[in-house]
PDB file of N, CA and C in Angstrom:
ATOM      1  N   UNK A   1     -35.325 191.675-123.850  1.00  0.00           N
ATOM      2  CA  UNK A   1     -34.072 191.199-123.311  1.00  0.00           C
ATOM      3  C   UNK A   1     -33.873 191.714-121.890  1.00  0.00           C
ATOM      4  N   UNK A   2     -33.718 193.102-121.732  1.00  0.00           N
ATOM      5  CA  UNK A   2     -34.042 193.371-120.315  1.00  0.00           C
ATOM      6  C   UNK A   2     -35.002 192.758-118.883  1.00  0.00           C
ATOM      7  N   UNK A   3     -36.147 192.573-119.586  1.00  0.00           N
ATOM      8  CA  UNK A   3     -37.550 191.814-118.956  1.00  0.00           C
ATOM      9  C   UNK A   3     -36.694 190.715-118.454  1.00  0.00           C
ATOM     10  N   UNK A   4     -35.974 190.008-119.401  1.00  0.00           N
ATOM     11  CA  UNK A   4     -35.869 188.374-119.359  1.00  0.00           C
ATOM     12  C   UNK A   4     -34.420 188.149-118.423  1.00  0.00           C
ATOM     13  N   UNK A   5     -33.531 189.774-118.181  1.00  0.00           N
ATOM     14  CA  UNK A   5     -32.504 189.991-117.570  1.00  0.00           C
ATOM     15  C   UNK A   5     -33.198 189.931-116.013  1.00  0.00           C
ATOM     16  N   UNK A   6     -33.898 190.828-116.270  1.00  0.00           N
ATOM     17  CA  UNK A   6     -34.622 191.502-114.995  1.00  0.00           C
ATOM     18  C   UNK A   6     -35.206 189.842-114.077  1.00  0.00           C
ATOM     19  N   UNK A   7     -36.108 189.531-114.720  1.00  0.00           N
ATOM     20  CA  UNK A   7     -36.504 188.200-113.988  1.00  0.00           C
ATOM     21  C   UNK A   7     -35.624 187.407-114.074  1.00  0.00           C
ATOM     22  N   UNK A   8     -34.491 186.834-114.412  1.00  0.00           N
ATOM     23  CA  UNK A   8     -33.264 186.073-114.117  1.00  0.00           C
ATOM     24  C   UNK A   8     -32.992 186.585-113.018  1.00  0.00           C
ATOM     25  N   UNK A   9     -32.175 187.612-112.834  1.00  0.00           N
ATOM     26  CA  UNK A   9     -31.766 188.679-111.431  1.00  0.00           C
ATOM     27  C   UNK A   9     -32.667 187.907-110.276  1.00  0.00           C
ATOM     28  N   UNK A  10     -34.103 187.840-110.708  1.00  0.00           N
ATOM     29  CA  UNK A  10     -35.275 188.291-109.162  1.00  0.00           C
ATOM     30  C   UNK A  10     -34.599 186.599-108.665  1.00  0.00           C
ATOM     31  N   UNK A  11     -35.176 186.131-110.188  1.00  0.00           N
ATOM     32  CA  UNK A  11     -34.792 184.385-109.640  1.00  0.00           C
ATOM     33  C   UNK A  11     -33.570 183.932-109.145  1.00  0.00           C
ATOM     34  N   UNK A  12     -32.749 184.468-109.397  1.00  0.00           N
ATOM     35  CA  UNK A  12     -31.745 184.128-108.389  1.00  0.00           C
ATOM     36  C   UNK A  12     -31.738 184.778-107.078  1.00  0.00           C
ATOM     37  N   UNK A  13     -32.131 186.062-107.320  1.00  0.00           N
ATOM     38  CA  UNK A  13     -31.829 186.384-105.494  1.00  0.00           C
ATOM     39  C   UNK A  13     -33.438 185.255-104.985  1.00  0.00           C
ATOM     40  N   UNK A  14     -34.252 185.367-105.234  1.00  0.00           N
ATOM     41  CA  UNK A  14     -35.231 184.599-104.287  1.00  0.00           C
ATOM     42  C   UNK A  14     -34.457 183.040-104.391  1.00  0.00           C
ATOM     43  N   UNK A  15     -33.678 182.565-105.091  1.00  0.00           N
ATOM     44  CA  UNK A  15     -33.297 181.332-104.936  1.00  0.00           C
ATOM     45  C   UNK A  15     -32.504 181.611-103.410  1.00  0.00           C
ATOM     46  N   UNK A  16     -31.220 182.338-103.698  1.00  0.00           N
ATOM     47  CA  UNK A  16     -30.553 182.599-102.851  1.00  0.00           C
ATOM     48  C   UNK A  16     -30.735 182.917-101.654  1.00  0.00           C
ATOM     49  N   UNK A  17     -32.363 183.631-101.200  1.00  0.00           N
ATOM     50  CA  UNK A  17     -32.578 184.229-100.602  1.00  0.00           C
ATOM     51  C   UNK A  17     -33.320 182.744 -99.708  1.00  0.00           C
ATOM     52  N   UNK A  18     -33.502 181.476-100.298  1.00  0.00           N
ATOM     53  CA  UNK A  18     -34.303 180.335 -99.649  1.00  0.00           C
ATOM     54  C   UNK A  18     -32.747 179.191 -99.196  1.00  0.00           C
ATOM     55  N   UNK A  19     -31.761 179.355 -98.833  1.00  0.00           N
ATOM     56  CA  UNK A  19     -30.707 178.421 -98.624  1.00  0.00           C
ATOM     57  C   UNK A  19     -31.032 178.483 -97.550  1.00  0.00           C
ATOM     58  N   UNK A  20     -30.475 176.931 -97.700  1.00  0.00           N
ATOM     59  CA  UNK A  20     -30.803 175.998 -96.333  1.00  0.00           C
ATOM     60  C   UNK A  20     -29.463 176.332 -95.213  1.00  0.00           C
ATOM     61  N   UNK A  21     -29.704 177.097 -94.339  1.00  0.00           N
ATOM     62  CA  UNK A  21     -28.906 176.949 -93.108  1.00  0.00           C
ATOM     63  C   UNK A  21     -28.722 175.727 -92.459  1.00  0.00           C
ATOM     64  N   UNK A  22     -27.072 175.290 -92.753  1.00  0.00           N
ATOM     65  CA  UNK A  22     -26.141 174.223 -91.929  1.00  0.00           C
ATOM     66  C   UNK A  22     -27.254 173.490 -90.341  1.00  0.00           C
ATOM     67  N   UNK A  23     -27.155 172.560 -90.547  1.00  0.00           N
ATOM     68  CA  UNK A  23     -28.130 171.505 -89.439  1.00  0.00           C
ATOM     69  C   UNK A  23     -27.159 171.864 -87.801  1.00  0.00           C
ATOM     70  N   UNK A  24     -27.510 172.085 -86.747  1.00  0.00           N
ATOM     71  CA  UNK A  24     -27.418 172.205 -85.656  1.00  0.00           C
ATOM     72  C   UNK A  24     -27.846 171.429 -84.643  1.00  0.00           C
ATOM     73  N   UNK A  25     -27.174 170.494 -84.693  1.00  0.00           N
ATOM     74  CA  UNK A  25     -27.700 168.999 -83.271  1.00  0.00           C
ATOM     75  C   UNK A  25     -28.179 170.019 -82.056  1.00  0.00           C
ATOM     76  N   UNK A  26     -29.616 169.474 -81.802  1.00  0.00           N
ATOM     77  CA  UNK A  26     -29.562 170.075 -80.435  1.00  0.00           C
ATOM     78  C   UNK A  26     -29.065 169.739 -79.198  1.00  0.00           C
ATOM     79  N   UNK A  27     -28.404 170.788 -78.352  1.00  0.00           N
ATOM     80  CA  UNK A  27     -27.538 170.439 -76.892  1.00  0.00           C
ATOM     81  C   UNK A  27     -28.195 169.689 -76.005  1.00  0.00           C
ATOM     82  N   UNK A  28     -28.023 168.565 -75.517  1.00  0.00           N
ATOM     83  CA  UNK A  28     -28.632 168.000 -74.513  1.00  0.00           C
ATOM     84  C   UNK A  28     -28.561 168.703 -73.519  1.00  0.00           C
ATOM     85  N   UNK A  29     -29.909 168.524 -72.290  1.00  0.00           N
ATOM     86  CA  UNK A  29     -30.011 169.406 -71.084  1.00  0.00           C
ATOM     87  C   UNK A  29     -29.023 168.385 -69.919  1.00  0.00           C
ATOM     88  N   UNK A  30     -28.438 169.152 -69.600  1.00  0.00           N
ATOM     89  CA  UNK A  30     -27.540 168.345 -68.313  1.00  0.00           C
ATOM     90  C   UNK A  30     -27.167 169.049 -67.356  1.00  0.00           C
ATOM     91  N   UNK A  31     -28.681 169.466 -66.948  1.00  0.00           N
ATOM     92  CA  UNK A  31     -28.939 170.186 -65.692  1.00  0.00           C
ATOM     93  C   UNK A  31     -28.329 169.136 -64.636  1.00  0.00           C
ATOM     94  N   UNK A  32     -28.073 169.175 -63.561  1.00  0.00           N
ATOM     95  CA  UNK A  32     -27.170 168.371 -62.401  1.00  0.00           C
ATOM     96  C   UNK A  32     -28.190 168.531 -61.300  1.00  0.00           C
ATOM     97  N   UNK A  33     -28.378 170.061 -61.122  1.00  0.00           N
ATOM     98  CA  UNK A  33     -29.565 170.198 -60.493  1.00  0.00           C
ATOM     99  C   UNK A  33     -30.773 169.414 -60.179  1.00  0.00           C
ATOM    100  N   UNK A  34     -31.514 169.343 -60.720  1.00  0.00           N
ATOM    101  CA  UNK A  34     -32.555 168.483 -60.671  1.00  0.00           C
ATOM    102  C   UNK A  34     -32.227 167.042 -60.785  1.00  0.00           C
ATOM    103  N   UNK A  35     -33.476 166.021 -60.013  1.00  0.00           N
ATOM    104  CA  UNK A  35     -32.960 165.061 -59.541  1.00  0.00           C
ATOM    105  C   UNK A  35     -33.188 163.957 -60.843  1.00  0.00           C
ATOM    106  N   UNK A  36     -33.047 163.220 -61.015  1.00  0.00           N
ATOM    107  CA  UNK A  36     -33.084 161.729 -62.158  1.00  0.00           C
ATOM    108  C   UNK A  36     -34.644 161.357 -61.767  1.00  0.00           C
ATOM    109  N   UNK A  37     -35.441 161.575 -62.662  1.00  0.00           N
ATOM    110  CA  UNK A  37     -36.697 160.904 -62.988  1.00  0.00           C
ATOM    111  C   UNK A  37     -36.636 159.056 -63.050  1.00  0.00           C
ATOM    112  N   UNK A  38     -37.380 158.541 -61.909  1.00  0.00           N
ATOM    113  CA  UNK A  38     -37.316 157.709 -61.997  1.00  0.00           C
ATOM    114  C   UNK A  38     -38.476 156.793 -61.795  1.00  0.00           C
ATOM    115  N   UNK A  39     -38.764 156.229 -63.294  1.00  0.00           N
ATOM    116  CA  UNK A  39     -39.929 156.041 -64.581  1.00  0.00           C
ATOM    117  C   UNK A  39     -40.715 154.774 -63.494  1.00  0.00           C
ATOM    118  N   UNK A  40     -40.181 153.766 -63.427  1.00  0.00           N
ATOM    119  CA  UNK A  40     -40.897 153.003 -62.663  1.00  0.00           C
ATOM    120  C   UNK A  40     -40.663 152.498 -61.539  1.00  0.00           C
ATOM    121  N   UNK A  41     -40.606 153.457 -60.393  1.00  0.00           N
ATOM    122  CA  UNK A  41     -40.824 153.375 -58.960  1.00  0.00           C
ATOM    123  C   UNK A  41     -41.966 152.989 -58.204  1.00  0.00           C
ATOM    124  N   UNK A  42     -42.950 153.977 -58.567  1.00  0.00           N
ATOM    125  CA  UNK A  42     -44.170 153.369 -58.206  1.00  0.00           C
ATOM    126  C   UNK A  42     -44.434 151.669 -58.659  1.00  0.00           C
ATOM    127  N   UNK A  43     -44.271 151.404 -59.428  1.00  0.00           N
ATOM    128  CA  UNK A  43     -44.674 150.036 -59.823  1.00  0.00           C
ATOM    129  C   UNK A  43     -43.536 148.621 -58.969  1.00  0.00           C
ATOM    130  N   UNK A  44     -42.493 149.077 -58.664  1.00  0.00           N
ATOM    131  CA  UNK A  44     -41.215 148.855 -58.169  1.00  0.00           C
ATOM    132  C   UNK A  44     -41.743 148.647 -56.962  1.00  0.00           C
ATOM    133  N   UNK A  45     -42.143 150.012 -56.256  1.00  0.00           N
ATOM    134  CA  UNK A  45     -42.564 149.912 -54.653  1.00  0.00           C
ATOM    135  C   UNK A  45     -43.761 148.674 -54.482  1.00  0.00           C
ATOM    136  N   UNK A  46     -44.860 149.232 -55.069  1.00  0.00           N
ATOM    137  CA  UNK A  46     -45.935 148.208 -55.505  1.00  0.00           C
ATOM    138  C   UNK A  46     -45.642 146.319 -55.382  1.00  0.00           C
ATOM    139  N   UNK A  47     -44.187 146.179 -56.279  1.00  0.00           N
ATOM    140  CA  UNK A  47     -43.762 144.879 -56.262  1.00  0.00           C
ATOM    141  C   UNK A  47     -43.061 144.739 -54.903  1.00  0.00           C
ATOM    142  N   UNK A  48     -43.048 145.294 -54.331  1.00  0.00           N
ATOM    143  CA  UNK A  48     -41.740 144.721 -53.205  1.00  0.00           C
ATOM    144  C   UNK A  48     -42.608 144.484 -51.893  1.00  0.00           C
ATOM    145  N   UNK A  49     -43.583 145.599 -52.097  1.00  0.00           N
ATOM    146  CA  UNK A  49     -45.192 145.658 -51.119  1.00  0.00           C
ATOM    147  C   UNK A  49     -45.548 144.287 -51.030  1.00  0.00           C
ATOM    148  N   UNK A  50     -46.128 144.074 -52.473  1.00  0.00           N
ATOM    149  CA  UNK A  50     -46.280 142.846 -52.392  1.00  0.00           C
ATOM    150  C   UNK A  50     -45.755 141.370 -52.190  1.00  0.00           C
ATOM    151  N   UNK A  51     -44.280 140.923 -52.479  1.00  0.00           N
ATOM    152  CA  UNK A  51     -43.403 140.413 -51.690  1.00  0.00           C
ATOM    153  C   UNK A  51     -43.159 140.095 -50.550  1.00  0.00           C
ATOM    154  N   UNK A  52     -43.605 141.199 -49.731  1.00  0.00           N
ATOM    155  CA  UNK A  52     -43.036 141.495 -48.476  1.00  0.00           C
ATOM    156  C   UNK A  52     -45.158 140.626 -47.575  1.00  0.00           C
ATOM    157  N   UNK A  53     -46.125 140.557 -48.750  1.00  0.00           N
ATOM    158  CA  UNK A  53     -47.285 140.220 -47.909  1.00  0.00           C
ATOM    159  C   UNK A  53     -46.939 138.838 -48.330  1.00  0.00           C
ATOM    160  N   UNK A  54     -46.733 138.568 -49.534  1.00  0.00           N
ATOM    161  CA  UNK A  54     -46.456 137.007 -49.674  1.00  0.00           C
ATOM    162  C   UNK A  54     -45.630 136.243 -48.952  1.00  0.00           C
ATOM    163  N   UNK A  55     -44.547 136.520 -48.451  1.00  0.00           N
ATOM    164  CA  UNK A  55     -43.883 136.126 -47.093  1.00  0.00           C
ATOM    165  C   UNK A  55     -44.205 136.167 -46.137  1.00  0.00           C
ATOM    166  N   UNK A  56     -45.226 136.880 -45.679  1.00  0.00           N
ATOM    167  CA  UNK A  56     -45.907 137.115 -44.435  1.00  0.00           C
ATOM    168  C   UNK A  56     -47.106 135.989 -44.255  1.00  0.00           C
ATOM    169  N   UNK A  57     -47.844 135.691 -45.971  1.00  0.00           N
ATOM    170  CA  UNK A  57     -48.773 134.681 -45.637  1.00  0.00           C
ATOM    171  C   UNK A  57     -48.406 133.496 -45.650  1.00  0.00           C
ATOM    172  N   UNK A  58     -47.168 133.226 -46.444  1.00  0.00           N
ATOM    173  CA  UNK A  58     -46.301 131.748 -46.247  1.00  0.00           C
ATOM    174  C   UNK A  58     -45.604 131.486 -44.563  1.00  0.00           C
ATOM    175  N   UNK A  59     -45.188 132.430 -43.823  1.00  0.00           N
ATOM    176  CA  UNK A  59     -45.249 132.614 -42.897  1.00  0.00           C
ATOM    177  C   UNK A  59     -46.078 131.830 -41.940  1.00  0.00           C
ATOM    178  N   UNK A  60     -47.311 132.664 -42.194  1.00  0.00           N
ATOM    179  CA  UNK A  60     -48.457 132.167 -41.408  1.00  0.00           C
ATOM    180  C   UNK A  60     -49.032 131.218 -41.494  1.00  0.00           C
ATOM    181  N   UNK A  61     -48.792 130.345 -43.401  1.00  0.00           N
ATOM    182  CA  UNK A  61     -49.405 128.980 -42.982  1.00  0.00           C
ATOM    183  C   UNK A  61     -48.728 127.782 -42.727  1.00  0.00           C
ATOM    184  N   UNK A  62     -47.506 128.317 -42.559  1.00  0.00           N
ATOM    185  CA  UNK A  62     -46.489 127.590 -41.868  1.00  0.00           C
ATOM    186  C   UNK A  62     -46.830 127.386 -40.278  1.00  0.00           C
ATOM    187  N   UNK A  63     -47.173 128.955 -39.852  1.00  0.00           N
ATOM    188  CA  UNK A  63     -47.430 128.562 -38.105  1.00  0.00           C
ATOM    189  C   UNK A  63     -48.860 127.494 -38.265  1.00  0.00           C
ATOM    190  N   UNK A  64     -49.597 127.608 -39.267  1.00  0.00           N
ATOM    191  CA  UNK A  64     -50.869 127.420 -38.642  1.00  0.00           C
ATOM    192  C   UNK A  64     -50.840 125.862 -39.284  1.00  0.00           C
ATOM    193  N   UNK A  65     -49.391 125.366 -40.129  1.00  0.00           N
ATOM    194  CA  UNK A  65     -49.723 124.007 -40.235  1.00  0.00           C
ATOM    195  C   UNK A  65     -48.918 123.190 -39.095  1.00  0.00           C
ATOM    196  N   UNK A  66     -47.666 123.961 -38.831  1.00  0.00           N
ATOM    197  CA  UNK A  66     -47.069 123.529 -36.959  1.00  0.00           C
ATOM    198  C   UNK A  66     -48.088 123.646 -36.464  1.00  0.00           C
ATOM    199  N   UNK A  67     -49.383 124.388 -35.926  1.00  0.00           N
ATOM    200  CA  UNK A  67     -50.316 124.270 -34.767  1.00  0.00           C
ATOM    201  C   UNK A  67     -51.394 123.006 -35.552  1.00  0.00           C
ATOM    202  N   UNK A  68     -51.130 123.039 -36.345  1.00  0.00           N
ATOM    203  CA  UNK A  68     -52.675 121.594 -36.927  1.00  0.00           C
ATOM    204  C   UNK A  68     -51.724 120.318 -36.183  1.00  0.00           C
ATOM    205  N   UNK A  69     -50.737 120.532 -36.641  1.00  0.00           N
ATOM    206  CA  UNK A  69     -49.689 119.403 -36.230  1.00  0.00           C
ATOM    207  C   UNK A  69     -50.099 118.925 -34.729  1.00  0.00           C
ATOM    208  N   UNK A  70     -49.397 120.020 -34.105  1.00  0.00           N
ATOM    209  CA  UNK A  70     -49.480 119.801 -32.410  1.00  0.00           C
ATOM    210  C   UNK A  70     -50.880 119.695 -32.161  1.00  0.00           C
ATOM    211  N   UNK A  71     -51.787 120.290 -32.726  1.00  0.00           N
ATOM    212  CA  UNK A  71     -52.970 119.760 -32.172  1.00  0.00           C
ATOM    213  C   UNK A  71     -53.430 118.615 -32.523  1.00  0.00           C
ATOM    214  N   UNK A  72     -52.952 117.876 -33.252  1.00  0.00           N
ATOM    215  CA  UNK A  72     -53.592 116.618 -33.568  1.00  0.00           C
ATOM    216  C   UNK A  72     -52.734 115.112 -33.362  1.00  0.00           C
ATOM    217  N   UNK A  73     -51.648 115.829 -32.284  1.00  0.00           N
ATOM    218  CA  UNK A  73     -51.124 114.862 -32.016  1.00  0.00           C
ATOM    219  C   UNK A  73     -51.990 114.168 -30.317  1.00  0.00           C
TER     220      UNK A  73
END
């Protein structure tokens, strides 16, 4: 009877001894400091690069279909 006291006792404190501590959302970082990561710039710059040549060659075959013009008048 004791034995069967004794290991009741253990089993509850090791039960007790495994409780789950209350869940804690973690704090978001909202450092101010540091600047805003910004994910697709490079690819952004890249597009506007390119934009900026595609207007340049519509551009040019604009002059060079005014000069077919005048020259073949």
């Amino acid at each position: 009877m004791k034995k069967a006291l004794i290991l009741m006792l253990a089993s509850v404190a090791l039960l007790a001894a495994c409780e789950q501590k209350p869940y804690k959302p973690p704090v978001p970082n909202t450092d101010q400091d540091k600047p805003a990561v910004k994910l697709f710039e490079p690819q952004r710059e890249a597009l506007d690069k390119a934009k900026e040549v595609g207007k340049t060659l519509e551009q040019a075959g604009r002059d060079r279909g005014k000069a077919a013009e005048e020259a073949g008048r």
